[in-house]
C-alpha atoms as a PDB file:
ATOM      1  CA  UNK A   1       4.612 -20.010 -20.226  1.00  0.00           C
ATOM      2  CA  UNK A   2       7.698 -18.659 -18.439  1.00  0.00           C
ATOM      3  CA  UNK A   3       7.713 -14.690 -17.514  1.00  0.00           C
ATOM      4  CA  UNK A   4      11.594 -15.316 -17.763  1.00  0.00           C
ATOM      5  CA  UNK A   5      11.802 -15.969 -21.154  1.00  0.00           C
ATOM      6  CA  UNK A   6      11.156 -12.417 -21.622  1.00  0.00           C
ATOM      7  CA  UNK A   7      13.181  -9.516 -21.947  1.00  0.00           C
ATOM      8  CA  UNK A   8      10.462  -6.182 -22.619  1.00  0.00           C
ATOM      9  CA  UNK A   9       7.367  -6.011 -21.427  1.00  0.00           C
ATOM     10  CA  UNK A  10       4.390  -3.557 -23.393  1.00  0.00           C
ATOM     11  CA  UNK A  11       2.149  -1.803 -21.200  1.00  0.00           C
ATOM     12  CA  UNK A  12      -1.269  -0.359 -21.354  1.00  0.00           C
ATOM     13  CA  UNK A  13      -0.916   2.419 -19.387  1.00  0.00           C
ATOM     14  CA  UNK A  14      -5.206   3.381 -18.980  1.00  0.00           C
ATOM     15  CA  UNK A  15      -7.705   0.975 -16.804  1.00  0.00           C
ATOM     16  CA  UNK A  16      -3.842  -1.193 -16.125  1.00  0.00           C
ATOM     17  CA  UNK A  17      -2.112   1.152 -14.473  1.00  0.00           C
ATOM     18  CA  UNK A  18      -3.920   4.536 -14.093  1.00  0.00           C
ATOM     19  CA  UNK A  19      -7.548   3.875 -13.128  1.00  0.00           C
ATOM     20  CA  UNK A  20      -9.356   5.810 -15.722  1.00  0.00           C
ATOM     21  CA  UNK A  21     -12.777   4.817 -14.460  1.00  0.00           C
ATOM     22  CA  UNK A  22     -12.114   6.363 -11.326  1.00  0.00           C
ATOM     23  CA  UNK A  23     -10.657   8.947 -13.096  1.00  0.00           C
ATOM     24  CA  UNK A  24     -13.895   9.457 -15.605  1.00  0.00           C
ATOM     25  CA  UNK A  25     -16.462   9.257 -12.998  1.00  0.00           C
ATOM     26  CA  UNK A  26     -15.520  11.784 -10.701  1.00  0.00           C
ATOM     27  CA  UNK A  27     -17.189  13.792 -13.583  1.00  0.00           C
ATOM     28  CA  UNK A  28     -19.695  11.607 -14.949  1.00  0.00           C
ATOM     29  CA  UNK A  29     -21.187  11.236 -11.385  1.00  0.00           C
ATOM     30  CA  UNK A  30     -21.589  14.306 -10.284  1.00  0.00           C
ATOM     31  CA  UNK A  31     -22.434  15.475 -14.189  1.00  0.00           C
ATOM     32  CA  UNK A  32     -25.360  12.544 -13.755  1.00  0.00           C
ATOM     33  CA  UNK A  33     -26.390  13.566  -9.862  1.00  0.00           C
ATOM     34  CA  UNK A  34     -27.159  17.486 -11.207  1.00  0.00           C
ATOM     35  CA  UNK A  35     -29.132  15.657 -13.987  1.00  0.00           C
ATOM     36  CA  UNK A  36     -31.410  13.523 -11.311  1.00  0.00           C
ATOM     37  CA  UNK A  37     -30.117  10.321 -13.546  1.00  0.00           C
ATOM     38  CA  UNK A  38     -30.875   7.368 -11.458  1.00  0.00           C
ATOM     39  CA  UNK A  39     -28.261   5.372 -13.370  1.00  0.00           C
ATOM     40  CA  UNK A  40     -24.870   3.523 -11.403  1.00  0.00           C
ATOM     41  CA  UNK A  41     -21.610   4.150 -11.936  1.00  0.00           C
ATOM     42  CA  UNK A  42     -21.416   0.658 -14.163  1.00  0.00           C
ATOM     43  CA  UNK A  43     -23.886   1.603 -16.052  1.00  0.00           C
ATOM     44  CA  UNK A  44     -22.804   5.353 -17.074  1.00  0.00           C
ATOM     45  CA  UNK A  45     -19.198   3.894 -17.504  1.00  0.00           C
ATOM     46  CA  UNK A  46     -20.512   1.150 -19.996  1.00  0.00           C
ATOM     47  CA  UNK A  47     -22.638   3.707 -21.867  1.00  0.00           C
ATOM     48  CA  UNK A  48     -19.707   6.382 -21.692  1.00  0.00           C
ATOM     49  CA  UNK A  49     -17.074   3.304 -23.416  1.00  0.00           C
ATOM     50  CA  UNK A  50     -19.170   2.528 -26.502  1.00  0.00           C
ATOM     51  CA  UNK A  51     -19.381   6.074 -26.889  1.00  0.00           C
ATOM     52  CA  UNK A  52     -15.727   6.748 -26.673  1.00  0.00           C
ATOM     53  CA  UNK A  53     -14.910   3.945 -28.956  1.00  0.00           C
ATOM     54  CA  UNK A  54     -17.036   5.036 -31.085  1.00  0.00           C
ATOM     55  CA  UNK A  55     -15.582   8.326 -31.105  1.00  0.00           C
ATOM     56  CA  UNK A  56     -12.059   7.048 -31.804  1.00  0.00           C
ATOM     57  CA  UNK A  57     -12.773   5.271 -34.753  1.00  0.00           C
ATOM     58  CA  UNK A  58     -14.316   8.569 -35.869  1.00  0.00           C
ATOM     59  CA  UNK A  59     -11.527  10.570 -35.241  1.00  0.00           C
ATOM     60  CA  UNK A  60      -8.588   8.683 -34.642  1.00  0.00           C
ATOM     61  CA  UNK A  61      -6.432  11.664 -35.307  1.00  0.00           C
ATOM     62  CA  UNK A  62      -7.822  13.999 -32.881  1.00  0.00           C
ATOM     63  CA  UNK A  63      -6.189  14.341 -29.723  1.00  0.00           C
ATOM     64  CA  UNK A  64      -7.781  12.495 -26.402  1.00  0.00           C
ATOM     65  CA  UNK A  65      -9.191  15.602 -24.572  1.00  0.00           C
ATOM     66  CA  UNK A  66     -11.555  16.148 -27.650  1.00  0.00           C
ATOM     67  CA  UNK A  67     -11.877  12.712 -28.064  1.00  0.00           C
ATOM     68  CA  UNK A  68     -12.968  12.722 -24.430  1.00  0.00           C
ATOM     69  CA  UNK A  69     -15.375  15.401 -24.583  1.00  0.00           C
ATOM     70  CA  UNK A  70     -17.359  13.791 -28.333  1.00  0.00           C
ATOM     71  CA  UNK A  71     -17.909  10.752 -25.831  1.00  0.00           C
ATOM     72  CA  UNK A  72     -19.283  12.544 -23.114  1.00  0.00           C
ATOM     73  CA  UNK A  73     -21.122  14.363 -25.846  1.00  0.00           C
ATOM     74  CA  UNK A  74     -22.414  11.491 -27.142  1.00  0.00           C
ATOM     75  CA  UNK A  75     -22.738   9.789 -24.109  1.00  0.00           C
ATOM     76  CA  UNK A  76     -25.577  12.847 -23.196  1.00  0.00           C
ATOM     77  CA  UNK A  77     -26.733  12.095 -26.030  1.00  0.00           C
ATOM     78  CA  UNK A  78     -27.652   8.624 -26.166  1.00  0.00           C
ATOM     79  CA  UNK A  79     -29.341   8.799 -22.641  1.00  0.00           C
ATOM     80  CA  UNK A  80     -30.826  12.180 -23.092  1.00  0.00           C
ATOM     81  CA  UNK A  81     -29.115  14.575 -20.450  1.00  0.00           C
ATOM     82  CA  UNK A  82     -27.378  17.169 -22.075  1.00  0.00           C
ATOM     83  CA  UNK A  83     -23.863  17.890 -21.731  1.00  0.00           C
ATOM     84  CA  UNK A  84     -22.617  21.515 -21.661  1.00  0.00           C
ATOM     85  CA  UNK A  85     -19.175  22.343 -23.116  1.00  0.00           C
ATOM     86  CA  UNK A  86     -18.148  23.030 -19.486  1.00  0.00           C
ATOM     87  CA  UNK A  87     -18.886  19.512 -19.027  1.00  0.00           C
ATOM     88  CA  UNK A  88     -17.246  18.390 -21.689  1.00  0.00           C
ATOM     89  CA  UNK A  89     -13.743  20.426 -21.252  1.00  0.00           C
ATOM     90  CA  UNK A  90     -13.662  19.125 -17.595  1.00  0.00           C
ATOM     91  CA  UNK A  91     -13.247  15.720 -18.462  1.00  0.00           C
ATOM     92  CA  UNK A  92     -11.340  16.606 -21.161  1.00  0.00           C
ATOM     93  CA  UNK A  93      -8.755  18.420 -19.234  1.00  0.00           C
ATOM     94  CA  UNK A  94      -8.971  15.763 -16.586  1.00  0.00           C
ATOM     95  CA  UNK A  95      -6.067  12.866 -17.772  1.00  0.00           C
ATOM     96  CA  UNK A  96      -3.479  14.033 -15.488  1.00  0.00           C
ATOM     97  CA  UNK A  97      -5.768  13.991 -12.375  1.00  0.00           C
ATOM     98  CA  UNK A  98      -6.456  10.351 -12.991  1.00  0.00           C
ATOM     99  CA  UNK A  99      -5.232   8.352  -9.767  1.00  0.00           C
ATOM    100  CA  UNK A 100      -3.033   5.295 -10.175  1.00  0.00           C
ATOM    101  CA  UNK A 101      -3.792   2.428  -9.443  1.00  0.00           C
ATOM    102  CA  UNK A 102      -1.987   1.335  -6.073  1.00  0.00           C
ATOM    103  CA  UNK A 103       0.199  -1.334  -6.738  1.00  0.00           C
ATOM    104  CA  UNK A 104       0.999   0.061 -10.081  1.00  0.00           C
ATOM    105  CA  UNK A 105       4.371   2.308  -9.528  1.00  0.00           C
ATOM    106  CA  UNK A 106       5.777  -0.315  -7.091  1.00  0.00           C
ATOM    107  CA  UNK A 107       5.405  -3.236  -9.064  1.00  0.00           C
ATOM    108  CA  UNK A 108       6.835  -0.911 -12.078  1.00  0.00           C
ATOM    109  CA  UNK A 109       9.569  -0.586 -10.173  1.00  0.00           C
ATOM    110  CA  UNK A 110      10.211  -4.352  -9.364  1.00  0.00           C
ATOM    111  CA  UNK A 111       9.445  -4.756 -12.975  1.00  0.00           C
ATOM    112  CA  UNK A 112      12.058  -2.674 -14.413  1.00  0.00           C
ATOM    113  CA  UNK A 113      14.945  -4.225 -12.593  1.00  0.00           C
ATOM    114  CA  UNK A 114      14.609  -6.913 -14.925  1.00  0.00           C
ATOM    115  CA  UNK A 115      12.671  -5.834 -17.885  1.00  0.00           C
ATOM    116  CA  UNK A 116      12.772  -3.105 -20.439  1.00  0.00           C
ATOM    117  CA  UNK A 117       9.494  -1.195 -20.176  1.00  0.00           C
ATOM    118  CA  UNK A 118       7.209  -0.097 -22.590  1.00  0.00           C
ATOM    119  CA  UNK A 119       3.777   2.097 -22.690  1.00  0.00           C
ATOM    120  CA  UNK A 120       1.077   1.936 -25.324  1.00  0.00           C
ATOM    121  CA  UNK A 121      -1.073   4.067 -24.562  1.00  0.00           C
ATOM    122  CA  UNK A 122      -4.234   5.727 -26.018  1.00  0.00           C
ATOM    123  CA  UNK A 123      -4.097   8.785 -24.987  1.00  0.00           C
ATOM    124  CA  UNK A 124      -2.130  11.892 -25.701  1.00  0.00           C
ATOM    125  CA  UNK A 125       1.852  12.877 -25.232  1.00  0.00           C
ATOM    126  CA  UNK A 126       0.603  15.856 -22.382  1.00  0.00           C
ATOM    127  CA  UNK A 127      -1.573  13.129 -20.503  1.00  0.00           C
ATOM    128  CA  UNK A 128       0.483  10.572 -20.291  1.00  0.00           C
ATOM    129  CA  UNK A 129       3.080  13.043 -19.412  1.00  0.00           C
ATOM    130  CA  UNK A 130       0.969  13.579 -16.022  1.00  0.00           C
ATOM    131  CA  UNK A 131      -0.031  10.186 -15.203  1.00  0.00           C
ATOM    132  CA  UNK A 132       3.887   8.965 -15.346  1.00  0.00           C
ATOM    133  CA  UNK A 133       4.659  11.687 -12.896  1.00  0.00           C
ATOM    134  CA  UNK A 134       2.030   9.390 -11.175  1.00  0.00           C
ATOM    135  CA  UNK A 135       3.533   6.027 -11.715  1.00  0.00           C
ATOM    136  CA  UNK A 136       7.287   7.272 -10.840  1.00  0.00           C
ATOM    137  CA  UNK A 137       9.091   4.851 -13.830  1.00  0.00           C
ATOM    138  CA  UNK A 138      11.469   5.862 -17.011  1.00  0.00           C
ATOM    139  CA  UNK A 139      10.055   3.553 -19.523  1.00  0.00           C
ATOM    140  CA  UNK A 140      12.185   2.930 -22.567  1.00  0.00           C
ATOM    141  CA  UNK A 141       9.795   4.028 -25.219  1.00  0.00           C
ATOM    142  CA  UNK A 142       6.256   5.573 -25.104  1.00  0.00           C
ATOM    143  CA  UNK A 143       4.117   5.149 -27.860  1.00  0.00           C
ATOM    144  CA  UNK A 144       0.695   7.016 -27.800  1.00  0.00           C
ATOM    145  CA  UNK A 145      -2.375   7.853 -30.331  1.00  0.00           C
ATOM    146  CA  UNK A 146      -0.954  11.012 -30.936  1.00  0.00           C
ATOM    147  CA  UNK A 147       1.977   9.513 -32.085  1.00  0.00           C
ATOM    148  CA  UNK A 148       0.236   6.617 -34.313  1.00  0.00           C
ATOM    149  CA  UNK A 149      -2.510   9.044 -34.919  1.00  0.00           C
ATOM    150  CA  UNK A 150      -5.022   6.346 -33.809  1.00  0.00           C
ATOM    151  CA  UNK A 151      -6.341   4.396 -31.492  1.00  0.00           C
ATOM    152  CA  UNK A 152      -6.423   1.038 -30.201  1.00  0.00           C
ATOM    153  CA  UNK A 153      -7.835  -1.642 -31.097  1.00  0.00           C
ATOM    154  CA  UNK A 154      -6.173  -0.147 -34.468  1.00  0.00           C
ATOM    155  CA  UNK A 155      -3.099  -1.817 -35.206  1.00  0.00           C
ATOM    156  CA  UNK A 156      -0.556   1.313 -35.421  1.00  0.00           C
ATOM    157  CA  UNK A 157       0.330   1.152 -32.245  1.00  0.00           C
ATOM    158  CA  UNK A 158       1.662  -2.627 -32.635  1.00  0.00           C
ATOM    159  CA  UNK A 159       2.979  -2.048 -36.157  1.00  0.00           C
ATOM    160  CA  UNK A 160       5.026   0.984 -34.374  1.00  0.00           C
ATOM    161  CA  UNK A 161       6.218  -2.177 -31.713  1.00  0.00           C
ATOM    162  CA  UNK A 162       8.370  -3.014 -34.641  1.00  0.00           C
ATOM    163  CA  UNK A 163      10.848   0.020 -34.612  1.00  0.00           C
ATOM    164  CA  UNK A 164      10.624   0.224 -30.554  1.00  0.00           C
ATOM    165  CA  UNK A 165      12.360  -3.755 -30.664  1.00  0.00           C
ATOM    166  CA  UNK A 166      14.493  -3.144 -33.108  1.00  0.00           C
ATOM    167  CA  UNK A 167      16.023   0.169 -31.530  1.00  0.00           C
ATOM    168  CA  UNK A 168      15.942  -1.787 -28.120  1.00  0.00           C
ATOM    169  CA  UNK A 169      17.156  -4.932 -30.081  1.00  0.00           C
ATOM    170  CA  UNK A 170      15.303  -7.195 -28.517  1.00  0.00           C
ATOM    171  CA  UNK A 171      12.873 -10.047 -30.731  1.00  0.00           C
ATOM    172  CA  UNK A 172       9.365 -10.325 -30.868  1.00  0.00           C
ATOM    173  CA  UNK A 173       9.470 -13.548 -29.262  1.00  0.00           C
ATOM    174  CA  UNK A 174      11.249 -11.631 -26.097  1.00  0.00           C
ATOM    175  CA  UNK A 175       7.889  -9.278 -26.116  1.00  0.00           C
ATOM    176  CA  UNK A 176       5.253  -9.934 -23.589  1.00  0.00           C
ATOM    177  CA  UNK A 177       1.572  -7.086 -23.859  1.00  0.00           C
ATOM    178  CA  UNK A 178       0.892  -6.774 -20.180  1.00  0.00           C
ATOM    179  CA  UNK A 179      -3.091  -4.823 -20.418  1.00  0.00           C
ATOM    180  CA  UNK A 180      -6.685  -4.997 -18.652  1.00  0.00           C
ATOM    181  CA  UNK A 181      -8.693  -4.306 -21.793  1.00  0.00           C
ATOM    182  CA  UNK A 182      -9.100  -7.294 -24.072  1.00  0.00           C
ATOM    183  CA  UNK A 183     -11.322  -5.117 -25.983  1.00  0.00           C
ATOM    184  CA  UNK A 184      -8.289  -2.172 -27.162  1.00  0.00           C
ATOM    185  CA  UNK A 185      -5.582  -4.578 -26.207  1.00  0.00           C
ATOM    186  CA  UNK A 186      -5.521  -8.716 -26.210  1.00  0.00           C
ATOM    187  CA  UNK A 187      -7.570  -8.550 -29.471  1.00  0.00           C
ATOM    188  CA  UNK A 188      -4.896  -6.930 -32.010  1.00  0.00           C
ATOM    189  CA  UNK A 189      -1.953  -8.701 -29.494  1.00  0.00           C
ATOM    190  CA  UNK A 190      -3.537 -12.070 -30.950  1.00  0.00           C
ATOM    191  CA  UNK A 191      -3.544 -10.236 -34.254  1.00  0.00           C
ATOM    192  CA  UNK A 192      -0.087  -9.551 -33.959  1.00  0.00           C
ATOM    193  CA  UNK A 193       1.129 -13.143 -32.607  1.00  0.00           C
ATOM    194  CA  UNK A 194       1.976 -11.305 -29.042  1.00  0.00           C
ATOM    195  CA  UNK A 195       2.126 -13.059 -25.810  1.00  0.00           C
ATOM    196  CA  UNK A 196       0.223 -11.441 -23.667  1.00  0.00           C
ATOM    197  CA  UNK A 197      -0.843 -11.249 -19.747  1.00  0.00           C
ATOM    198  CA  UNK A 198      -4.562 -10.027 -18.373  1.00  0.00           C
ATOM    199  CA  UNK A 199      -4.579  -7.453 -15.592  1.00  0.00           C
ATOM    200  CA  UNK A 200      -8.058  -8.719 -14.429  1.00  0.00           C
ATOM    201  CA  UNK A 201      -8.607  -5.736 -12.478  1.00  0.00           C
ATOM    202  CA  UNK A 202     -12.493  -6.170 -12.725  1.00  0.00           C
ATOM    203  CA  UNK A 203     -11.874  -9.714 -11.008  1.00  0.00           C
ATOM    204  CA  UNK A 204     -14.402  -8.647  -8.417  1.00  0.00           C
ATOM    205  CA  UNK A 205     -16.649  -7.334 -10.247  1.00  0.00           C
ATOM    206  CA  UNK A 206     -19.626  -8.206 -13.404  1.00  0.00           C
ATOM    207  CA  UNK A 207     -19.527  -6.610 -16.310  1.00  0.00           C
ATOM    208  CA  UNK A 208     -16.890  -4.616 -18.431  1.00  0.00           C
ATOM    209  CA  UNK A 209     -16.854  -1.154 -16.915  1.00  0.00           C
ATOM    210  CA  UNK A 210     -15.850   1.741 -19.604  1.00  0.00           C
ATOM    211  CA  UNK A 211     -14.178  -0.925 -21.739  1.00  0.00           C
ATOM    212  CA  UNK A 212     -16.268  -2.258 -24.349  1.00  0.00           C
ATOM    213  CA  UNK A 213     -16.985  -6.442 -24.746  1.00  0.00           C
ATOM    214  CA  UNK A 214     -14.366  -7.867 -27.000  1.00  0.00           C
ATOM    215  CA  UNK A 215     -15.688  -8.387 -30.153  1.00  0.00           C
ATOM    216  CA  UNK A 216     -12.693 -10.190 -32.115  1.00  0.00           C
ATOM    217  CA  UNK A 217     -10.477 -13.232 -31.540  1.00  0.00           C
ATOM    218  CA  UNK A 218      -8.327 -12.998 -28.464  1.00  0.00           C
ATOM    219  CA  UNK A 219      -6.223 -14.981 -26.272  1.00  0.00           C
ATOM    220  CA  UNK A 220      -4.424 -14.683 -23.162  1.00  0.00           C
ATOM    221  CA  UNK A 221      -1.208 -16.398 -21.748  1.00  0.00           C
ATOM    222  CA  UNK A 222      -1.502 -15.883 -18.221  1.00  0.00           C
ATOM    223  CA  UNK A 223      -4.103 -13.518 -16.183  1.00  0.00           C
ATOM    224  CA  UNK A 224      -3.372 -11.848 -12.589  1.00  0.00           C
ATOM    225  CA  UNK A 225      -5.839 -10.130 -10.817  1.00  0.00           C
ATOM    226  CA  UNK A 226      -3.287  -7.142 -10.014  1.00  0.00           C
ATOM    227  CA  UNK A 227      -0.010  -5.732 -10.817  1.00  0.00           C
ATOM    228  CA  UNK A 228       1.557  -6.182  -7.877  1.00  0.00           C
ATOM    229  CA  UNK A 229       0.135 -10.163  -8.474  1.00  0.00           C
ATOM    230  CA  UNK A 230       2.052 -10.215 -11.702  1.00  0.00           C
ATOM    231  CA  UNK A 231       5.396  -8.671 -10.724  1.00  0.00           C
ATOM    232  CA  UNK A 232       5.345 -11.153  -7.880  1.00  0.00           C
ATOM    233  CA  UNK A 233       5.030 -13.829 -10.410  1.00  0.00           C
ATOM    234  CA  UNK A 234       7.660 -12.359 -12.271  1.00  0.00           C
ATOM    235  CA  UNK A 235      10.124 -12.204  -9.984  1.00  0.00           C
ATOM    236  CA  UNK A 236       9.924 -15.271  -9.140  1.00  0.00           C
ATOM    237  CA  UNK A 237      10.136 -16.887 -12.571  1.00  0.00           C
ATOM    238  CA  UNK A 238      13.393 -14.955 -12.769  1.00  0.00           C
ATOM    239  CA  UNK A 239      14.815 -16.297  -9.410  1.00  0.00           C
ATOM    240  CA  UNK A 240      14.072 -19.993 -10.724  1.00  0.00           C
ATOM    241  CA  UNK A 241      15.855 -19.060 -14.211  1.00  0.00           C
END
């Protein structure tokens, strides 16, 4: 595979370049803490993502704050806390304070010199709003759950891919899906017959965090521990073209 036979990249926006984990459990800790749960953060945030999943396949209209606060609902439930609507409206509210990942607007910005950019994201237009104030990048076409009215690992938001190349007019064999989450994201890719790159950003660590195990076929064409990994890679494959 060469990253220069490419001319847009798709991104996952959530757990790729925003670190929603961090983001989610500077509520679920301290929500757990008051509770006396004895539980780690790994195992509230794997709890907390087969809840939310759950939740979107629910509701796949609603927007992501509600979406946000059934799963912490549920998430209550299933381990037997309870979860005031306080609770629940502070994560909801919470997209926008969601920290980016580090290397994330800097390799954007390496990445856009010779790329057209593209977010698919599962959350709302609002959030996303915030969390690109974050990441400092104009991408070419945003495509959330609001928009799609669902959520991934439903295929709307690769079926709307189709009208995103053709406005950009660029093929589907120039498109590369650049995620973390094999789970929402490398699964319908493969569906789709999408290249696509893993941001391992669990590399140093077990298990799969708030992203549930991958239960369908996937595939991966190349895997990079970071962003900034990646964009090194790319620029590179570029300079050799």
């Amino acid at each position: 595979m060469n990253l220069a036979d490419y001319d847009v990249l798709s991104f996952d926006c959530y757990g790729t370049l925003i670190d929603w984990e961090a983001g989610i459990l500077d509520v679920l800790r301290p929500w757990a803490q008051q509770a006396g749960s004895p539980l780690s953060d790994d195992e509230l945030l794997s709890v907390y993502g087969v809840n939310e999943s759950q939740a979107q396949r629910d509701s796949p209209s609603d927007l992501y704050p509600r979406i946000l606060a059934e799963a912490f609902a549920r998430t209550g439930g299933t381990l037997g806390i309870p979860v005031s609507a306080e609770w629940a409206d502070k994560l909801g509210a919470s997209v926008s304070d969601w920290p980016a990942f580090e290397d994330s607007a800097d390799a954007l910005s390496s990445l856009g010199e010779s790329y057209k950019l593209v977010i698919l994201s599962n959350v709302h237009r609002d959030g996303f709003a915030g969390s690109n104030r974050r990441l400092g990048v104009q991408f070419e076409a945003i495509v959330t759950a609001e928009d799609v009215k669902a959520y991934k690992p439903a295929d709307n938001h690769f079926d709307a891919l189709d009208g995103v190349l053709e406005t950009l007019g660029a093929p589907r064999s120039r498109l590369l899906h650049v995620a973390q989450s094999l789970f929402h994201d490398h699964v319908p890719a493969k569906r789709h017959g999408i290249a696509s790159v893993w941001i391992d950003r669990r590399h140093d660590r077990p298990g799969w965090g708030a992203t549930p195990e991958p239960s369908g076929e996937y595939s991966v064409d190349m895997k990079f521990p970071s962003m900034a990994a990646f964009a090194a890679a790319a620029r590179e494959a570029r300079s050799d073209a």
